[in-house]
N, C-alpha and C. Protein backbone atom coordinates (compact mmCIF):
# COMPACT_ATOMS: atom_id res chain seq x y z
N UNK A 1 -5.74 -178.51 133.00
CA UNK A 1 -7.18 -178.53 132.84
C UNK A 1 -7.64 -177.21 132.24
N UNK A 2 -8.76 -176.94 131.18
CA UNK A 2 -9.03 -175.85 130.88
C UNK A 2 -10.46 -175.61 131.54
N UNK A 3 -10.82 -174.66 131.63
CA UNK A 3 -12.22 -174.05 132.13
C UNK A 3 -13.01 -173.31 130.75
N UNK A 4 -13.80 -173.77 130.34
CA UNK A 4 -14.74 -173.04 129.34
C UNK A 4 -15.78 -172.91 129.83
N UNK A 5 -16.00 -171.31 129.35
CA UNK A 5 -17.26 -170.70 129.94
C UNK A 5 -18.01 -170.50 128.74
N UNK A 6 -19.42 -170.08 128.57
CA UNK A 6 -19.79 -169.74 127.27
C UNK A 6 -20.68 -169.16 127.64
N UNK A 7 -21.24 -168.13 127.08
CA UNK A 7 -22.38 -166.65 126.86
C UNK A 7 -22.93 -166.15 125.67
N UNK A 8 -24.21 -166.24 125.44
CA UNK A 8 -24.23 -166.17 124.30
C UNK A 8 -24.97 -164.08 124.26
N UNK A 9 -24.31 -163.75 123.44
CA UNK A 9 -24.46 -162.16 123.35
C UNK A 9 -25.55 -161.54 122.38
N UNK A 10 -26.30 -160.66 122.61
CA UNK A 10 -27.04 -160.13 121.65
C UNK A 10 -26.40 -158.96 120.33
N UNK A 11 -25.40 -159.33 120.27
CA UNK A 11 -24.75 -158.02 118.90
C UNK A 11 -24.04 -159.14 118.26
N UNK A 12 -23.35 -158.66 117.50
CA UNK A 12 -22.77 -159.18 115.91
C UNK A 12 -21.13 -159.82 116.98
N UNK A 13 -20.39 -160.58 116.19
CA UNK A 13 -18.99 -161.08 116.64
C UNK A 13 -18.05 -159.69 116.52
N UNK A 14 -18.05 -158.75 115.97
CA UNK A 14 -17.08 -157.59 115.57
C UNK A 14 -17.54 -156.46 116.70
N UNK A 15 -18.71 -156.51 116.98
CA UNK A 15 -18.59 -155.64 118.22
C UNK A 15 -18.20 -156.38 119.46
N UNK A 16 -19.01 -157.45 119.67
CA UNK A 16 -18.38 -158.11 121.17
C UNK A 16 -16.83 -157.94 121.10
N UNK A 17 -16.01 -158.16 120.03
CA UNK A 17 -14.95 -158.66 119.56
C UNK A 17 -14.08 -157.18 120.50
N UNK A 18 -14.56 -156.37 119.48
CA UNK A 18 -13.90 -154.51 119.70
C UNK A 18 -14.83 -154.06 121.52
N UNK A 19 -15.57 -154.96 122.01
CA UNK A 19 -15.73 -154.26 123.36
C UNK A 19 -14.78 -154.90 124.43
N UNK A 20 -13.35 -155.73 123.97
CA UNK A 20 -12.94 -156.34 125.01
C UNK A 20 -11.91 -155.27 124.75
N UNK A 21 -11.49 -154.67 123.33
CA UNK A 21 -10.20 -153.74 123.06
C UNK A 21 -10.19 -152.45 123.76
N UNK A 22 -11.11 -151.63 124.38
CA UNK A 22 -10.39 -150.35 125.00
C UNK A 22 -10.40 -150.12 126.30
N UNK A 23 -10.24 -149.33 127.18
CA UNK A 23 -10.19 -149.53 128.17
C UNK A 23 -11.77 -148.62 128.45
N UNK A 24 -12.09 -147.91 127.87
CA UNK A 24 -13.35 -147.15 127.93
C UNK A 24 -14.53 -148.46 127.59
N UNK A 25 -14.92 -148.93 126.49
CA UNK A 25 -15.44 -150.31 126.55
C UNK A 25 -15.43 -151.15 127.68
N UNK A 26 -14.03 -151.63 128.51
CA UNK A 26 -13.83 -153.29 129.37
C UNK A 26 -14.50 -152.09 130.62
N UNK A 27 -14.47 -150.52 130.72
CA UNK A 27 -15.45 -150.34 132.05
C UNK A 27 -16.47 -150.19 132.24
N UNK A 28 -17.08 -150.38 130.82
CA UNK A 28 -18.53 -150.56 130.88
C UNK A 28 -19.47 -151.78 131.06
N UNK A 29 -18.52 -152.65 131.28
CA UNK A 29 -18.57 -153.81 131.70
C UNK A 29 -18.06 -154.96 132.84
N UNK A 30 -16.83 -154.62 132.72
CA UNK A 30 -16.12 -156.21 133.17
C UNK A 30 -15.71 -155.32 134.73
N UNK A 31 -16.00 -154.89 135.96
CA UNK A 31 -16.15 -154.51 136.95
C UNK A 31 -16.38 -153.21 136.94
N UNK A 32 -17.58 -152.78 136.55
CA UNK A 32 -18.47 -151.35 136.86
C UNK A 32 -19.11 -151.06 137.90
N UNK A 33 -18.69 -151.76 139.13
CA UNK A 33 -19.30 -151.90 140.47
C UNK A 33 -18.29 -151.59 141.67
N UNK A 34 -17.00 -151.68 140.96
CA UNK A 34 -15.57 -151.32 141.66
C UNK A 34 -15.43 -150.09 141.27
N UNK A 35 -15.67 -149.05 142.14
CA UNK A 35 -15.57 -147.88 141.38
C UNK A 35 -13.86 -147.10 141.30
N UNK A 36 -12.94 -147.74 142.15
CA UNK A 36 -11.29 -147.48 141.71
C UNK A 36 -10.71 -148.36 140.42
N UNK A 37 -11.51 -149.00 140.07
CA UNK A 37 -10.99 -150.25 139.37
C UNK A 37 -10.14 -149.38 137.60
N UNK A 38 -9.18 -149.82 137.34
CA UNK A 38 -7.99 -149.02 136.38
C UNK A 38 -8.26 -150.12 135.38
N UNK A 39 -8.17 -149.09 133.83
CA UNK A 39 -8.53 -149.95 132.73
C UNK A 39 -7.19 -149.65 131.84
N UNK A 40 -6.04 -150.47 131.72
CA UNK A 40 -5.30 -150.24 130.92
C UNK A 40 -5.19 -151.36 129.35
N UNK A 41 -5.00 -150.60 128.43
CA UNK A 41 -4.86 -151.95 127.54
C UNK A 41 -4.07 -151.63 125.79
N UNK A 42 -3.37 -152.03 125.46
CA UNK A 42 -2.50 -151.77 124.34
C UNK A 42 -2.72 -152.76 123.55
N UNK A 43 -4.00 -152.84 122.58
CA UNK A 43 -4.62 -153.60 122.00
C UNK A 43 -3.52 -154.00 120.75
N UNK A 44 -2.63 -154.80 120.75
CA UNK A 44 -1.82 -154.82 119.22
C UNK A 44 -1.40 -156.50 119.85
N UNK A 45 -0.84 -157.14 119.16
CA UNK A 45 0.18 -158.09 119.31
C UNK A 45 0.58 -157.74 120.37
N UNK A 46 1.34 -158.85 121.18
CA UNK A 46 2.40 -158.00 121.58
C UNK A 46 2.09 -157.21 122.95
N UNK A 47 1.42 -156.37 122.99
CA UNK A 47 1.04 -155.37 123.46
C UNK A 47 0.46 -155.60 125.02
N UNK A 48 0.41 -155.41 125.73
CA UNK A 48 -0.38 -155.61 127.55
C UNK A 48 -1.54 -154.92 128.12
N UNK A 49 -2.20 -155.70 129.07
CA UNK A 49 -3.72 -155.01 129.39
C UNK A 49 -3.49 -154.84 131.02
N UNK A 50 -4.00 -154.42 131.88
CA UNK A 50 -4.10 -154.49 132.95
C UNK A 50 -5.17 -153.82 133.90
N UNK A 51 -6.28 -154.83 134.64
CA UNK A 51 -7.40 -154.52 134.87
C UNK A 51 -7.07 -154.73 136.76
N UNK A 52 -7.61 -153.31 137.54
CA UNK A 52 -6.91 -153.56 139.16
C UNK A 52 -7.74 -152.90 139.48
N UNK A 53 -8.03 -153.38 140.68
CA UNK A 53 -8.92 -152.37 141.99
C UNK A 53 -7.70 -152.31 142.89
N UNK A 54 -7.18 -151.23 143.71
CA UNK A 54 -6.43 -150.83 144.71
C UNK A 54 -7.08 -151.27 145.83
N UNK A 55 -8.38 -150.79 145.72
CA UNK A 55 -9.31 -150.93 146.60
C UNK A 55 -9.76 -152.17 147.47
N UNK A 56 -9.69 -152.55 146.22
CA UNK A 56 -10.06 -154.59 146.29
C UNK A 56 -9.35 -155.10 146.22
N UNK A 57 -8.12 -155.19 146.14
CA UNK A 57 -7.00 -155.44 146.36
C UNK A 57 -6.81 -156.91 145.25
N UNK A 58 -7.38 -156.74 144.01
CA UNK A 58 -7.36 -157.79 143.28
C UNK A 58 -7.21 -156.73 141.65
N UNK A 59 -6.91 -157.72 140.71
CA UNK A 59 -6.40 -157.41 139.46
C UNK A 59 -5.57 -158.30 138.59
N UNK A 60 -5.75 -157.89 137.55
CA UNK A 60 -5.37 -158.96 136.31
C UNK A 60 -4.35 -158.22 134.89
N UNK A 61 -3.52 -159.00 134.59
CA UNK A 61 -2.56 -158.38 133.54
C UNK A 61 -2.00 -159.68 133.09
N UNK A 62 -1.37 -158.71 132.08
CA UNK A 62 -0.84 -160.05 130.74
C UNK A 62 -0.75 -159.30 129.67
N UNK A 63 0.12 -160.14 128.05
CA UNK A 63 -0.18 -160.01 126.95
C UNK A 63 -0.86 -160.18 125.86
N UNK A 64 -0.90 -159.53 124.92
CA UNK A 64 -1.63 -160.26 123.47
C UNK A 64 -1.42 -161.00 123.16
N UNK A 65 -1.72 -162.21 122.55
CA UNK A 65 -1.24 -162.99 122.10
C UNK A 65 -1.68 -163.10 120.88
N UNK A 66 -2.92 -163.27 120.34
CA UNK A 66 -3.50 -163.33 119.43
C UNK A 66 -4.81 -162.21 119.55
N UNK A 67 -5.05 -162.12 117.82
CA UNK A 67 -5.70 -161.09 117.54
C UNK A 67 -6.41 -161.14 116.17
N UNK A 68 -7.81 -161.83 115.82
CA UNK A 68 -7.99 -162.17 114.83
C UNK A 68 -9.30 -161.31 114.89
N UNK A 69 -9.39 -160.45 113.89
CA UNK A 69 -11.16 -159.73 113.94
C UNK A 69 -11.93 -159.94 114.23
N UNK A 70 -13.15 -159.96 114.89
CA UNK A 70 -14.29 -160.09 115.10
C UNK A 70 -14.61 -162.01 115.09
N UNK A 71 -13.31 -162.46 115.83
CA UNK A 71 -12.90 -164.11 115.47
C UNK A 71 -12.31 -164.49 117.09
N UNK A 72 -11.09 -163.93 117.66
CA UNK A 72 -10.10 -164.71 118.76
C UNK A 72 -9.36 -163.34 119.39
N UNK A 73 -9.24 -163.40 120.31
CA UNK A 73 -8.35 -162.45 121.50
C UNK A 73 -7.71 -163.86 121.84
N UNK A 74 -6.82 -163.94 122.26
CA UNK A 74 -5.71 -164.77 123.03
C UNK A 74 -4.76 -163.97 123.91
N UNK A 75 -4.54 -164.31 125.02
CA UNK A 75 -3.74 -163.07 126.35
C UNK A 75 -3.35 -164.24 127.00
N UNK A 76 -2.10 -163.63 127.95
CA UNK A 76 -1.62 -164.61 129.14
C UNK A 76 -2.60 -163.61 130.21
N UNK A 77 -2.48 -164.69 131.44
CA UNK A 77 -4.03 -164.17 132.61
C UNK A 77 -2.74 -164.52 133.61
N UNK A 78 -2.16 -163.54 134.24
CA UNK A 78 -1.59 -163.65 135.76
C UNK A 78 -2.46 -162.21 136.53
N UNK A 79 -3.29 -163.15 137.52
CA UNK A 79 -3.86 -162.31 138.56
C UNK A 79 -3.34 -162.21 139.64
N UNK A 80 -3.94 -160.99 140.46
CA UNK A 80 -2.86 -160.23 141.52
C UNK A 80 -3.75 -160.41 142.71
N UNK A 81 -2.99 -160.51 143.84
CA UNK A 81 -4.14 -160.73 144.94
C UNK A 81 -2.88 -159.73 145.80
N UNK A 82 -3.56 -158.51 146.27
CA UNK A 82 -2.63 -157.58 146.51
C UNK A 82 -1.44 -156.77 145.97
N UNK A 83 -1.44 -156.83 144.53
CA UNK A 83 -0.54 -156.89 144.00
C UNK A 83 0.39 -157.66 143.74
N UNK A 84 0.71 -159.05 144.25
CA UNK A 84 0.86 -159.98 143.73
C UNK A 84 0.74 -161.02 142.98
N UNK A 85 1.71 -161.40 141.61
CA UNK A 85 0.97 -162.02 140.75
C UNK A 85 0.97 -163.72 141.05
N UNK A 86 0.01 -164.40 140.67
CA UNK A 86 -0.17 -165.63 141.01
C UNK A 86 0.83 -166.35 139.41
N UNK A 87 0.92 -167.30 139.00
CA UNK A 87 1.61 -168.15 137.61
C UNK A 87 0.53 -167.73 136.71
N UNK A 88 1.31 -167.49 135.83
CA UNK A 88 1.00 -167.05 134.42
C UNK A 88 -0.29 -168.09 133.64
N UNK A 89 -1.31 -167.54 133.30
CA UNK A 89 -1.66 -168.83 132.16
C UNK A 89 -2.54 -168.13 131.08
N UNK A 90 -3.33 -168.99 130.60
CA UNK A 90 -3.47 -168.43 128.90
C UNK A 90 -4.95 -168.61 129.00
N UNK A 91 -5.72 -167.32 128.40
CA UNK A 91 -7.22 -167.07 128.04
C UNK A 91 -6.94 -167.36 126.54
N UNK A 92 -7.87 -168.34 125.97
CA UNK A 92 -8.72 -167.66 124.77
C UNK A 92 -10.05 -167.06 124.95
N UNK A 93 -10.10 -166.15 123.88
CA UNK A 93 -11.44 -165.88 123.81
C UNK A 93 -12.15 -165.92 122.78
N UNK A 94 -13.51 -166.65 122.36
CA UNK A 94 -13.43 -167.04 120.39
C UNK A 94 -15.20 -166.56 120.62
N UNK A 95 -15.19 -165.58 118.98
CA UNK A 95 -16.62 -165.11 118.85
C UNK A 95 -17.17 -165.90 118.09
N UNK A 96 -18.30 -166.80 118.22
CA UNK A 96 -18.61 -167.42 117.01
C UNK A 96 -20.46 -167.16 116.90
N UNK A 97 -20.35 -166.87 115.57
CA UNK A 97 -21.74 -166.01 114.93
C UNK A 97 -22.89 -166.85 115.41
N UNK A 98 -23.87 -166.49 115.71
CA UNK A 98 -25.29 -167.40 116.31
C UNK A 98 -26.29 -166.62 115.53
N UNK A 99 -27.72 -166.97 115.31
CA UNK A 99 -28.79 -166.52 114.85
C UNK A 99 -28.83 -165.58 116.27
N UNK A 100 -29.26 -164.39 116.25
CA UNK A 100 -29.66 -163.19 116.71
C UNK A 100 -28.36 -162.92 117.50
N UNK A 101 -26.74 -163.34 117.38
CA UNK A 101 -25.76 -162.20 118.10
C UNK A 101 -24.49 -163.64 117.88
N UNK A 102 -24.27 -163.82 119.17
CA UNK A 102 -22.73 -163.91 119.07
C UNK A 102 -22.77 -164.66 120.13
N UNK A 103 -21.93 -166.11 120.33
CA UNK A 103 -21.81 -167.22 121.29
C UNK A 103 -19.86 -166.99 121.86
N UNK A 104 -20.30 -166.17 122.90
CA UNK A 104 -18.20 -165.91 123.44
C UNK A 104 -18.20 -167.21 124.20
N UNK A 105 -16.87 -167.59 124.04
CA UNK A 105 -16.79 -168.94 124.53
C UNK A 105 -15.31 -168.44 124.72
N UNK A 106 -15.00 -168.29 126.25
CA UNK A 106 -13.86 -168.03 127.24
C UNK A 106 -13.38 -169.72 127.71
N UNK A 107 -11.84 -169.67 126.95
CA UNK A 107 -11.06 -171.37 127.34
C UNK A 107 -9.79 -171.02 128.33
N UNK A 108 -9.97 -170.91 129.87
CA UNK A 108 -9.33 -170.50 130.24
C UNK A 108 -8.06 -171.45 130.72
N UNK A 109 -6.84 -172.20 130.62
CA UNK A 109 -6.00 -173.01 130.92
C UNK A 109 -5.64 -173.01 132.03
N UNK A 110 -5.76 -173.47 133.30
CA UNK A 110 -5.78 -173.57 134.35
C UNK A 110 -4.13 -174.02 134.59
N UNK A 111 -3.33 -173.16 135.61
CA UNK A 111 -2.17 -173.97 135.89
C UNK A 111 -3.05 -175.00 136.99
N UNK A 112 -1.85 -175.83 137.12
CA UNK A 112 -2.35 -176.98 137.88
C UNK A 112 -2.40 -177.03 139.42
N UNK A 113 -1.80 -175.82 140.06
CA UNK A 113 -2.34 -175.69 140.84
C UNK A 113 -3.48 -174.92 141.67
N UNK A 114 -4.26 -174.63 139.96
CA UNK A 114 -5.32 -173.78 140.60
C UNK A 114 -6.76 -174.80 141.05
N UNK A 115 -6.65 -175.71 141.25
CA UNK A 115 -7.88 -176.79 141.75
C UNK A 115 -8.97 -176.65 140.56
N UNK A 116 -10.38 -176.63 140.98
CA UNK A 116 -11.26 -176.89 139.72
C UNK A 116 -11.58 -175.74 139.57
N UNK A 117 -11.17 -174.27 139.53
CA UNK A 117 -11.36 -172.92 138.98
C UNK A 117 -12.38 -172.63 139.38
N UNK A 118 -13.14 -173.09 140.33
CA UNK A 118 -14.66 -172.56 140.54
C UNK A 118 -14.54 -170.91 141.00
N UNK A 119 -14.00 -170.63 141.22
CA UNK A 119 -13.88 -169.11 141.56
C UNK A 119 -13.82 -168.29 140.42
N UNK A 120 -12.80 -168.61 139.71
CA UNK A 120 -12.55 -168.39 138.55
C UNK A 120 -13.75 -168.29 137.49
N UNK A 121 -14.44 -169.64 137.55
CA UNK A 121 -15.61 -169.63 136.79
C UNK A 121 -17.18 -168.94 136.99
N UNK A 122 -17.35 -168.41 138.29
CA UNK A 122 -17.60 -167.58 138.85
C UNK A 122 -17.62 -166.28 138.49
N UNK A 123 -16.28 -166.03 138.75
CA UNK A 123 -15.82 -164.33 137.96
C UNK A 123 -16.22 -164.57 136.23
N UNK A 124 -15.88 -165.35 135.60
CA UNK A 124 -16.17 -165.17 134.12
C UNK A 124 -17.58 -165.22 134.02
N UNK A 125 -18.25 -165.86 134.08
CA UNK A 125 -20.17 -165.91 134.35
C UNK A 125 -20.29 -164.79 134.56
N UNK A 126 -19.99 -163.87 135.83
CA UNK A 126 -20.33 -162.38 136.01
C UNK A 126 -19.96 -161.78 135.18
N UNK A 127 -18.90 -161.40 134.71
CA UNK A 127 -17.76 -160.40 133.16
C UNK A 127 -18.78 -160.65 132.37
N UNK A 128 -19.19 -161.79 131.98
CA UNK A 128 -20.04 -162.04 130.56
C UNK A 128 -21.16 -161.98 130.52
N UNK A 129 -21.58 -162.01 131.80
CA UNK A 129 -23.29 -161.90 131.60
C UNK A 129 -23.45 -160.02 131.96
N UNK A 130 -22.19 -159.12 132.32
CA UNK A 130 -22.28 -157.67 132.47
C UNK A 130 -22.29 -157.41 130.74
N UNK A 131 -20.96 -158.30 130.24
CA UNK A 131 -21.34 -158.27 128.78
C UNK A 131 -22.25 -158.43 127.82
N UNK A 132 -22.85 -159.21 128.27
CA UNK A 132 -24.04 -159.65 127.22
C UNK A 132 -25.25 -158.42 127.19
N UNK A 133 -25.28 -157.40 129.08
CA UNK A 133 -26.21 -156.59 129.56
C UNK A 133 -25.54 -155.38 128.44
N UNK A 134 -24.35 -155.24 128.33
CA UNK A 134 -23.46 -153.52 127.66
C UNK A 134 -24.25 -154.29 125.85
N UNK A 135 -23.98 -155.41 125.29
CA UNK A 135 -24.38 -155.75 123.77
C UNK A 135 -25.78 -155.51 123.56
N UNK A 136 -26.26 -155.97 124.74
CA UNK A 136 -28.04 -155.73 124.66
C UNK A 136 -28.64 -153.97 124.89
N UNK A 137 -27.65 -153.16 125.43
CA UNK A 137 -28.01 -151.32 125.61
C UNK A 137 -28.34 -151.33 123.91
């Protein structure tokens, strides 16, 4: 089952695009309320991100997968609940241009034993609507 979320942003597709790539960017956003929370990320192909509160004892990592400009991020999503990772699965993330900004539309692939993601969908609603607040500064 996939979970799509959608948000529509006030800036252009090339910035939303470049605020998911650094780790200085994803903390101005995507948990700025966790104040231990660690921003790692090796924006290339290839390359791995990893977003953790010690504190909170929750966190998220994976790879690149895809990487198209101001267009698609693609990553594997295994989250940690204590440092443990739950099964692997796959985010897209696709910018597509709107009159006054940018419509992110998060397709998240649910393994099958994650039930109907409402938690999940939950956490992305919050990430994106902190996002939409960092496009609109």
């Amino acid at each position: 089952m996939d979970l799509v979320i959608e948000q529509e942003l006030p800036c252009e597709p090339g910035t939303a695009y470049y605020l998911w790539l650094s780790a200085e960017s994803l903390a101005s956003w995507w948990w700025p309320h966790i104040s231990d929370t660690r921003y790692l990320i090796d924006a290339r192909l290839g390359g791995g991100y990893e977003i953790s509160s010690t504190g909170a004892g929750i966190g998220v990592r994976g790879e690149i997968l895809s990487l198209e400009a101001g267009e698609e991020i693609g990553m594997t999503w295994n989250w940690m609940n204590d440092g443990v990772s739950e099964v692997a699965e796959k985010v897209w993330v696709r910018f597509v241009p709107i009159a006054g900004g940018t419509l992110v539309s998060v397709t998240h692939e649910l393994d099958d034993a994650a039930g109907d993601g409402g938690d999940l969908k939950q956490g992305w609603r919050d990430v994106l609507a902190r996002l939409a607040a960092v496009c609109n500064a």
